[in-house]
N, C-alpha and C. Protein backbone atom coordinates (compact mmCIF):
# COMPACT_ATOMS: atom_id res chain seq x y z
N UNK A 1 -73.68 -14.99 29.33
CA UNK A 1 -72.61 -15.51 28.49
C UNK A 1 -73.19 -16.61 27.61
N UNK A 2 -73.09 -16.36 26.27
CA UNK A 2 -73.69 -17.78 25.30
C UNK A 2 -72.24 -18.71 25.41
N UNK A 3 -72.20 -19.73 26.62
CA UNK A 3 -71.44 -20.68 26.00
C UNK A 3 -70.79 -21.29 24.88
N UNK A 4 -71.48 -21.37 23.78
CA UNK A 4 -70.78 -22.11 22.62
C UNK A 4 -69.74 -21.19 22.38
N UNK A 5 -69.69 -19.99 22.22
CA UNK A 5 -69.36 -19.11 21.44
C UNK A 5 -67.25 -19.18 22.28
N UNK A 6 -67.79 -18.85 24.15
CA UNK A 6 -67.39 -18.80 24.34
C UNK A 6 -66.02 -19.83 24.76
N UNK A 7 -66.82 -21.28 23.96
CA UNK A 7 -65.82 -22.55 24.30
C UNK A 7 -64.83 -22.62 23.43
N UNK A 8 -65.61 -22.11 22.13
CA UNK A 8 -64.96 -21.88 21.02
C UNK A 8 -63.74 -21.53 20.89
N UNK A 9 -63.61 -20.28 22.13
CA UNK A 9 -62.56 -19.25 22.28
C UNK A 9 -61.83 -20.14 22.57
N UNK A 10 -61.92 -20.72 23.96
CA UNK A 10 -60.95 -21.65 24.02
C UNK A 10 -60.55 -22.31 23.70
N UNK A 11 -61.22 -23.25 22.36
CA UNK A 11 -60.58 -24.62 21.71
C UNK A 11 -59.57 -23.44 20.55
N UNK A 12 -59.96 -22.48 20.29
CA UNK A 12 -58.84 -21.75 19.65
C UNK A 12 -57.77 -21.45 20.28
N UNK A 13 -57.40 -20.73 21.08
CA UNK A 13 -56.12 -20.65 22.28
C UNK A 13 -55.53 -21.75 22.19
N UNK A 14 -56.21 -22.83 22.97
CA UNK A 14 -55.32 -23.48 23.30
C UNK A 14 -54.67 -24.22 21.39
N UNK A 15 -55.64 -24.82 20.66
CA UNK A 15 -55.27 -24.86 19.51
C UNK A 15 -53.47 -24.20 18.75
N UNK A 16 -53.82 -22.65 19.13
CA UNK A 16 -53.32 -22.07 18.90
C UNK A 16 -51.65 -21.84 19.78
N UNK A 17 -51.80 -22.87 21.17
CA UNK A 17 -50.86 -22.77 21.94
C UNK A 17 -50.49 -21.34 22.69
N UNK A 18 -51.46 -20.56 22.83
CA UNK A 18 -51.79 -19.18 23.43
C UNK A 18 -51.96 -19.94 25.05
N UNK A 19 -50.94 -19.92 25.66
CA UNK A 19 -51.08 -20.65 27.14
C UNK A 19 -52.01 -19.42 27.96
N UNK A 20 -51.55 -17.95 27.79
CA UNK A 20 -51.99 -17.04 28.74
C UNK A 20 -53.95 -16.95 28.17
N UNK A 21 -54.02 -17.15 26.74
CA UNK A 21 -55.32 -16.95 26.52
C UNK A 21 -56.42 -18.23 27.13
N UNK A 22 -55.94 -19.62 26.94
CA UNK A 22 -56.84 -20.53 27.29
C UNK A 22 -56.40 -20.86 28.73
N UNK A 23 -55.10 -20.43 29.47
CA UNK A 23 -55.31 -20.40 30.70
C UNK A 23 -56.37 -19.22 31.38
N UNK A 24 -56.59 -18.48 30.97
CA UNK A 24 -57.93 -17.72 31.52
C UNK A 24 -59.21 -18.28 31.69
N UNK A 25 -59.24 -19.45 31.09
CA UNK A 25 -60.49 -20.41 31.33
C UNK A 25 -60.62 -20.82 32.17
N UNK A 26 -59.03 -21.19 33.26
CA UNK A 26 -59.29 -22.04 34.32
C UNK A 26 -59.57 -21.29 35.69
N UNK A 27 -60.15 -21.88 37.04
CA UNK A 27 -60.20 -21.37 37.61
C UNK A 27 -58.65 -21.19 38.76
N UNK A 28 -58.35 -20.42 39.17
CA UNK A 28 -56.73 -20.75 40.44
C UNK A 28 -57.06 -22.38 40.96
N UNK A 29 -57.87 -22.88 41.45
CA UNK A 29 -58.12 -23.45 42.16
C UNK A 29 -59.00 -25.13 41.28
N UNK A 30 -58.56 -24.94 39.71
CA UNK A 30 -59.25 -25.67 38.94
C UNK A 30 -58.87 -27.50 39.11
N UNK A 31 -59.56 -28.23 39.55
CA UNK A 31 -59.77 -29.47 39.42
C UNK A 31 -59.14 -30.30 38.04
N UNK A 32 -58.32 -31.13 37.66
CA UNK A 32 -58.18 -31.00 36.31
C UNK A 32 -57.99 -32.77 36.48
N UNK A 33 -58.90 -33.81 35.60
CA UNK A 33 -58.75 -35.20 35.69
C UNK A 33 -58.63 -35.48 34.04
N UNK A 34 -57.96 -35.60 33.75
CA UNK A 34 -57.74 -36.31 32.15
C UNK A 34 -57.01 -37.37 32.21
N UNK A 35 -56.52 -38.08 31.42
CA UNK A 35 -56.07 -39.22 30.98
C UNK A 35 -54.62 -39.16 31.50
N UNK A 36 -54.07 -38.59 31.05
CA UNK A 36 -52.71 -38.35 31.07
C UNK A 36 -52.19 -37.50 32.48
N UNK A 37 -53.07 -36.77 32.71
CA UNK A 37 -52.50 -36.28 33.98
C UNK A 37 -54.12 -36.12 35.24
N UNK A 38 -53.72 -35.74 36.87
CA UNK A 38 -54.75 -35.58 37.21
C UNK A 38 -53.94 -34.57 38.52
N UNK A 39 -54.45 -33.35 38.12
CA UNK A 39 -53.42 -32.20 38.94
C UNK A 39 -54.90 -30.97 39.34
N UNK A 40 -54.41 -30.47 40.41
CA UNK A 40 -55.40 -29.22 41.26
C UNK A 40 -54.59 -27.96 40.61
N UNK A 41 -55.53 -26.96 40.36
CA UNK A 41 -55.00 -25.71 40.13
C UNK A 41 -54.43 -25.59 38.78
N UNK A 42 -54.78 -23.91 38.32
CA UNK A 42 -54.60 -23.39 37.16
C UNK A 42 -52.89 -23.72 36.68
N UNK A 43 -51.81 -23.53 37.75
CA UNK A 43 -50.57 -23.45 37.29
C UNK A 43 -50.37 -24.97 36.79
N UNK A 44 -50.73 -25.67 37.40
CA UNK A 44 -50.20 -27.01 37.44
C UNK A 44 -51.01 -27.85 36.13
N UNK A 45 -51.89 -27.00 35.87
CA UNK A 45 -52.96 -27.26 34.24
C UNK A 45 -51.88 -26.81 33.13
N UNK A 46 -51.58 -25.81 33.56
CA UNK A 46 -50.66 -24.90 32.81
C UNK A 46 -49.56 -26.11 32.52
N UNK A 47 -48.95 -26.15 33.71
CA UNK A 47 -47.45 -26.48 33.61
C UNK A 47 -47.35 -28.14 32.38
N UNK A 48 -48.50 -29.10 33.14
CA UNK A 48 -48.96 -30.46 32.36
C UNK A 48 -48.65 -29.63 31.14
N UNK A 49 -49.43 -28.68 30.42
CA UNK A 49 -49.21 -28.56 29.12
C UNK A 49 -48.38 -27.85 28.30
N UNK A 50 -47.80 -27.17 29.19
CA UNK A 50 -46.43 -26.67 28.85
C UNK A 50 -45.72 -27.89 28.29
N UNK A 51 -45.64 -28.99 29.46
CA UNK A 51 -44.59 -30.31 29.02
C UNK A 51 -45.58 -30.93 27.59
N UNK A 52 -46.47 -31.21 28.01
CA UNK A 52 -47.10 -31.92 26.22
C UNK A 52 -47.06 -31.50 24.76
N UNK A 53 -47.16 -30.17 25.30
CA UNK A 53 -46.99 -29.16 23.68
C UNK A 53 -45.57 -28.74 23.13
N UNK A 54 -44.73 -29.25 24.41
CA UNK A 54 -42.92 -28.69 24.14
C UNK A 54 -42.65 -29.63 23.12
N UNK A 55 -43.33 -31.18 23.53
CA UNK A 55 -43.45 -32.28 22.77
C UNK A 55 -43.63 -32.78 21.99
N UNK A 56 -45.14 -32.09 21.59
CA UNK A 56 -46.54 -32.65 20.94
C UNK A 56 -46.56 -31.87 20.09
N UNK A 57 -47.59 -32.24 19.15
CA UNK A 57 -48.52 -30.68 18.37
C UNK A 57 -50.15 -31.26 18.90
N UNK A 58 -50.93 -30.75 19.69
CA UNK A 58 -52.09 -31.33 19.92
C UNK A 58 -53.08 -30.38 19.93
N UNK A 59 -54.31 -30.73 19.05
CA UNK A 59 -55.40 -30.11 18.63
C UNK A 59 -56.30 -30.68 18.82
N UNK A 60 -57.49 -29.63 19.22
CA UNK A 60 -58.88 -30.43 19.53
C UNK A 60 -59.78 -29.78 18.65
N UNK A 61 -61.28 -30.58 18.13
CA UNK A 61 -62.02 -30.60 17.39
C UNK A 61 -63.25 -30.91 17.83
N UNK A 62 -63.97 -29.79 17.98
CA UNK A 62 -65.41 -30.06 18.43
C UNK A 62 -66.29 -30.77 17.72
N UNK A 63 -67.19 -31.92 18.22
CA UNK A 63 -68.11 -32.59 17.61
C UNK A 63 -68.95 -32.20 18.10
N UNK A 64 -68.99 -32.50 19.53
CA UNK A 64 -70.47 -32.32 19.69
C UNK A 64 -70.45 -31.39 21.08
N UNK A 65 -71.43 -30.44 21.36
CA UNK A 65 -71.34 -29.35 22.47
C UNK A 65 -72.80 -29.41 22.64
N UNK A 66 -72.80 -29.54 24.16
CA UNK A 66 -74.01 -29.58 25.31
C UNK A 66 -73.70 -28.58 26.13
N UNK A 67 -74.42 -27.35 26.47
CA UNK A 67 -73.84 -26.27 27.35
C UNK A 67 -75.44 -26.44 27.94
N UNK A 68 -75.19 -26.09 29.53
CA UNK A 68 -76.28 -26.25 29.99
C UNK A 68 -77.02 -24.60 30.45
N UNK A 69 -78.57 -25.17 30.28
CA UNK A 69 -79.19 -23.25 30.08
C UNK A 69 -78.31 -22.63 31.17
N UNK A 70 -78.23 -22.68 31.97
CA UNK A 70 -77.32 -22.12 33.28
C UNK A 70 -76.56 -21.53 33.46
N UNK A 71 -75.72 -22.05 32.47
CA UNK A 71 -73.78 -21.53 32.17
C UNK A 71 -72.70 -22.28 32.84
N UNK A 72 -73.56 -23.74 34.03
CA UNK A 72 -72.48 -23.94 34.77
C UNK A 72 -71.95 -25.13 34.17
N UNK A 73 -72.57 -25.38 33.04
CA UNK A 73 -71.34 -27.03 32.92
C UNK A 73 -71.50 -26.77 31.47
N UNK A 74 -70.60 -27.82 30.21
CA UNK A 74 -70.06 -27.71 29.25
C UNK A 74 -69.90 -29.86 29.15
N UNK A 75 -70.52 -29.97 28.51
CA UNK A 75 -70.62 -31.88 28.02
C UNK A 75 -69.70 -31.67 26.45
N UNK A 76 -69.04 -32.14 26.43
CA UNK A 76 -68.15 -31.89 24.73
C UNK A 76 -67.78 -33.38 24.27
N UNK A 77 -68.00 -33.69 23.31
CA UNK A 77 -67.45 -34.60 22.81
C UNK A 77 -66.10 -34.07 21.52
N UNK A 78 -65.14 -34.54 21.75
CA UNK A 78 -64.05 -33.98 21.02
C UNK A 78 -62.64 -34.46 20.36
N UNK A 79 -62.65 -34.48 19.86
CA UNK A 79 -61.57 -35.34 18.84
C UNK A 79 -60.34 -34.58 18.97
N UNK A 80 -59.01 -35.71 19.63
CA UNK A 80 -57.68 -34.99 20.00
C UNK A 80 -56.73 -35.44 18.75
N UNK A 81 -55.91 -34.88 18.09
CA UNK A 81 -55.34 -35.41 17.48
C UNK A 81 -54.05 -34.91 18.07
N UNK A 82 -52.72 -35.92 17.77
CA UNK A 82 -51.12 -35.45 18.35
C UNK A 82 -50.34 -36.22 17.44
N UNK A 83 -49.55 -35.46 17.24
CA UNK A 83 -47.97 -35.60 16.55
C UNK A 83 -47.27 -35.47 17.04
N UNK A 84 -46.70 -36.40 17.51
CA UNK A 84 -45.13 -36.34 18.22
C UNK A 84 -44.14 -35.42 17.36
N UNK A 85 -43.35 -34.31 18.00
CA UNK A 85 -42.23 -33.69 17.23
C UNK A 85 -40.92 -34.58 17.99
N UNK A 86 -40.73 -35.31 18.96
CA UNK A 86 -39.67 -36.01 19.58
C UNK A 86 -40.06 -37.31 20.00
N UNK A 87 -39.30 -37.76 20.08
CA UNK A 87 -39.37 -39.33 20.86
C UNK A 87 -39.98 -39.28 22.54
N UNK A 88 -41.08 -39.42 22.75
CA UNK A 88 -41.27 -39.43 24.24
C UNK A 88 -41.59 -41.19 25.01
N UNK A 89 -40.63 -41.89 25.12
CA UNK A 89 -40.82 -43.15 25.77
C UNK A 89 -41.68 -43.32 26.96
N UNK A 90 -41.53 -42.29 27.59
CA UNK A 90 -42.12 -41.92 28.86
C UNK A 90 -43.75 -41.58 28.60
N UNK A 91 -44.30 -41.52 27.80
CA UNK A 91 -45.65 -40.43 27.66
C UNK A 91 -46.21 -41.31 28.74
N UNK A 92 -47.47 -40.40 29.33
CA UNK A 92 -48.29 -40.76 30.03
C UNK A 92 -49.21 -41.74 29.50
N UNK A 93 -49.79 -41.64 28.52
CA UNK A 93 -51.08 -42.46 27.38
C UNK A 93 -50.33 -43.56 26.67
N UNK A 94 -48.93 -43.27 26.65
CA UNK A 94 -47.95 -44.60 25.80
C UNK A 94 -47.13 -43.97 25.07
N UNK A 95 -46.02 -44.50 24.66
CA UNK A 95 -44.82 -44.11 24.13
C UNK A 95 -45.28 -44.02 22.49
N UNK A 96 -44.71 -42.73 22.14
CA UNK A 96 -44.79 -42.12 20.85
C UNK A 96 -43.17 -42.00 20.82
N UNK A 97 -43.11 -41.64 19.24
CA UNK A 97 -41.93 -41.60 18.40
C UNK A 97 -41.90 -40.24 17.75
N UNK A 98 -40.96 -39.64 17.63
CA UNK A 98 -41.23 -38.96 16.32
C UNK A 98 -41.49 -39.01 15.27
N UNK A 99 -42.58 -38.04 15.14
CA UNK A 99 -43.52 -38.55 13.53
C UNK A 99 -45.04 -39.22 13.50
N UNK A 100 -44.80 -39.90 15.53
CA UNK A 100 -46.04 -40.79 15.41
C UNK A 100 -47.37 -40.18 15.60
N UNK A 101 -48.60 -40.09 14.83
CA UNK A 101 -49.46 -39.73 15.00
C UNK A 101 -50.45 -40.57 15.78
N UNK A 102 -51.44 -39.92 16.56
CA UNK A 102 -52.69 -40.49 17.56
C UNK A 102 -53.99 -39.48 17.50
N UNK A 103 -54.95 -40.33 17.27
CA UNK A 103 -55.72 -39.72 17.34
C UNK A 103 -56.77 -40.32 18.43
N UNK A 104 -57.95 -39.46 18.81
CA UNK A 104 -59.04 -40.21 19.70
C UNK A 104 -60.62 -39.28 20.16
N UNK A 105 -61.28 -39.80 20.32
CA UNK A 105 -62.64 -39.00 21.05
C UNK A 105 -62.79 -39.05 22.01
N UNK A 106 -62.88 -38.53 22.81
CA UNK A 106 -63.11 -37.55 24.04
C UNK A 106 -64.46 -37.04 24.58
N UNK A 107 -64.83 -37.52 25.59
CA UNK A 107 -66.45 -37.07 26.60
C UNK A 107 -65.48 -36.32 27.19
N UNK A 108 -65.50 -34.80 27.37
CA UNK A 108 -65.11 -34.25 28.67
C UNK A 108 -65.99 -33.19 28.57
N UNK A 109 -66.49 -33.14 30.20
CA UNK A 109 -67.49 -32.44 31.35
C UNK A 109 -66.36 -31.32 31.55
N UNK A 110 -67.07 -30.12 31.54
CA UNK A 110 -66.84 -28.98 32.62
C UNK A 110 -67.36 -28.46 33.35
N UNK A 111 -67.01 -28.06 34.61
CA UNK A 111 -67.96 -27.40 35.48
C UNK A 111 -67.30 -25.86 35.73
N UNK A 112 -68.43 -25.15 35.75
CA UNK A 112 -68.20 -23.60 35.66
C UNK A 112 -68.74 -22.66 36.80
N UNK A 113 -68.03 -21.70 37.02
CA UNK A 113 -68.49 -20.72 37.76
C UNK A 113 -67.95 -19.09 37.40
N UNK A 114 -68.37 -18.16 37.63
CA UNK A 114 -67.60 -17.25 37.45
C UNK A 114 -66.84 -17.00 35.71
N UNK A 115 -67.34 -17.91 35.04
CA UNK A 115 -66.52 -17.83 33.35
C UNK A 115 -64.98 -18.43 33.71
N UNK A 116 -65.49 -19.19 34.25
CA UNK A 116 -63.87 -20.22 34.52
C UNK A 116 -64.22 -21.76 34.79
N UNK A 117 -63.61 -22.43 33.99
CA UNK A 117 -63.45 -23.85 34.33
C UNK A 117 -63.30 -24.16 36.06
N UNK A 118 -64.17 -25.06 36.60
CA UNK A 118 -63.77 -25.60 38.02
C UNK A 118 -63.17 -26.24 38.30
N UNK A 119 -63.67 -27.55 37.31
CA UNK A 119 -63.32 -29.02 37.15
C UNK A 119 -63.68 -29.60 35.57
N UNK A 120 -62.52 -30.05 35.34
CA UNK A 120 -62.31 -30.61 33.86
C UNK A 120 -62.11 -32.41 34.09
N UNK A 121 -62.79 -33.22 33.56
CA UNK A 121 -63.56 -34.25 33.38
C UNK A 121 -62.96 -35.13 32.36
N UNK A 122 -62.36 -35.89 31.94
CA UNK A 122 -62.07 -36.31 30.40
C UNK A 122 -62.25 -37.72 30.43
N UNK A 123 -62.74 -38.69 29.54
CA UNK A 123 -62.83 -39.84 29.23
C UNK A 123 -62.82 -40.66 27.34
N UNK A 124 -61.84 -41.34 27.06
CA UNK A 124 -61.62 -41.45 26.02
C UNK A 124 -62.87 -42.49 25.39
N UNK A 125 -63.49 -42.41 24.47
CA UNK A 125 -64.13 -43.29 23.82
C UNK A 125 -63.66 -44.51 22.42
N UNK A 126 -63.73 -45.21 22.67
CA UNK A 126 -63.11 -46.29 21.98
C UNK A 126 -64.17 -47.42 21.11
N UNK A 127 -63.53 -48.13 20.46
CA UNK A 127 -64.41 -49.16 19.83
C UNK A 127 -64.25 -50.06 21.11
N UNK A 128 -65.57 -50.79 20.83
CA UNK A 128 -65.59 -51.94 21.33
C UNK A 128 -64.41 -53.00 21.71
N UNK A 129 -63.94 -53.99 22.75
CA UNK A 129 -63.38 -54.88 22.37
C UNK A 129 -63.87 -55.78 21.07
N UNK A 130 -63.34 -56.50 20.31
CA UNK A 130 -63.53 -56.95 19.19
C UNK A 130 -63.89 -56.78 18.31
N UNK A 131 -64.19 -55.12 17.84
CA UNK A 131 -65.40 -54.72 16.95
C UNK A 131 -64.72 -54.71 16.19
């Protein structure tokens, strides 16, 4: 499997809000730690983004891709952008408005087996304090 090709697929799906296509990435049993949520298993990957996208409009943008010769891990650096379509006071990352836009970069690790995500990794990158 050439990795890039095949990450690709997925930043399209999900992009695209194709839940059944970029849920095929994950594994049943997938590990999932991001910012906003930190849940076990494919449904519950699912379900987190069911609620964000009912919400949101959120797209990711590859910068930078490290796939290792192997096939088993995936290093991405990646730029999220979101538009609130509703008022969510509640968000996990902080309260958005409708209309409000966010953007950010993203280190997230995958680990692979089988052509399925194991464990998904995410960490936001930021400026400096004071920069």
């Amino acid at each position: 499997m050439s990795l890039r090709p095949w990450f690709e697929a997925y930043l399209d799906a999900f992009n695209r809000n194709d839940f059944a296509g970029f849920g095929a990435y994950y594994a049943p049993d997938v590990v999932f730690v991001g910012q906003a949520a930190q849940v076990t298993g494919r449904e519950a990957v699912l379900a987190f983004y069911r609620t964000v996208k009912a919400r949101l409009d959120e797209t990711l943008e590859l910068l930078t891709f490290v796939g290792a010769a192997d096939g088993t891990r995936i290093a991405a650096e990646v730029r999220t952008r979101l538009v609130a379509r509703e008022d969510w006071p509640d968000m996990p990352t902080g309260a958005m408005r409708a209309g409000d836009r966010r953007e950010s970069v993203n280190f997230i690790l995958y680990d692979i087996a089988d052509a399925r995500f194991t464990r998904v990794r995410s960490a936001r990158f930021g400026p400096r304090a004071g920069a």
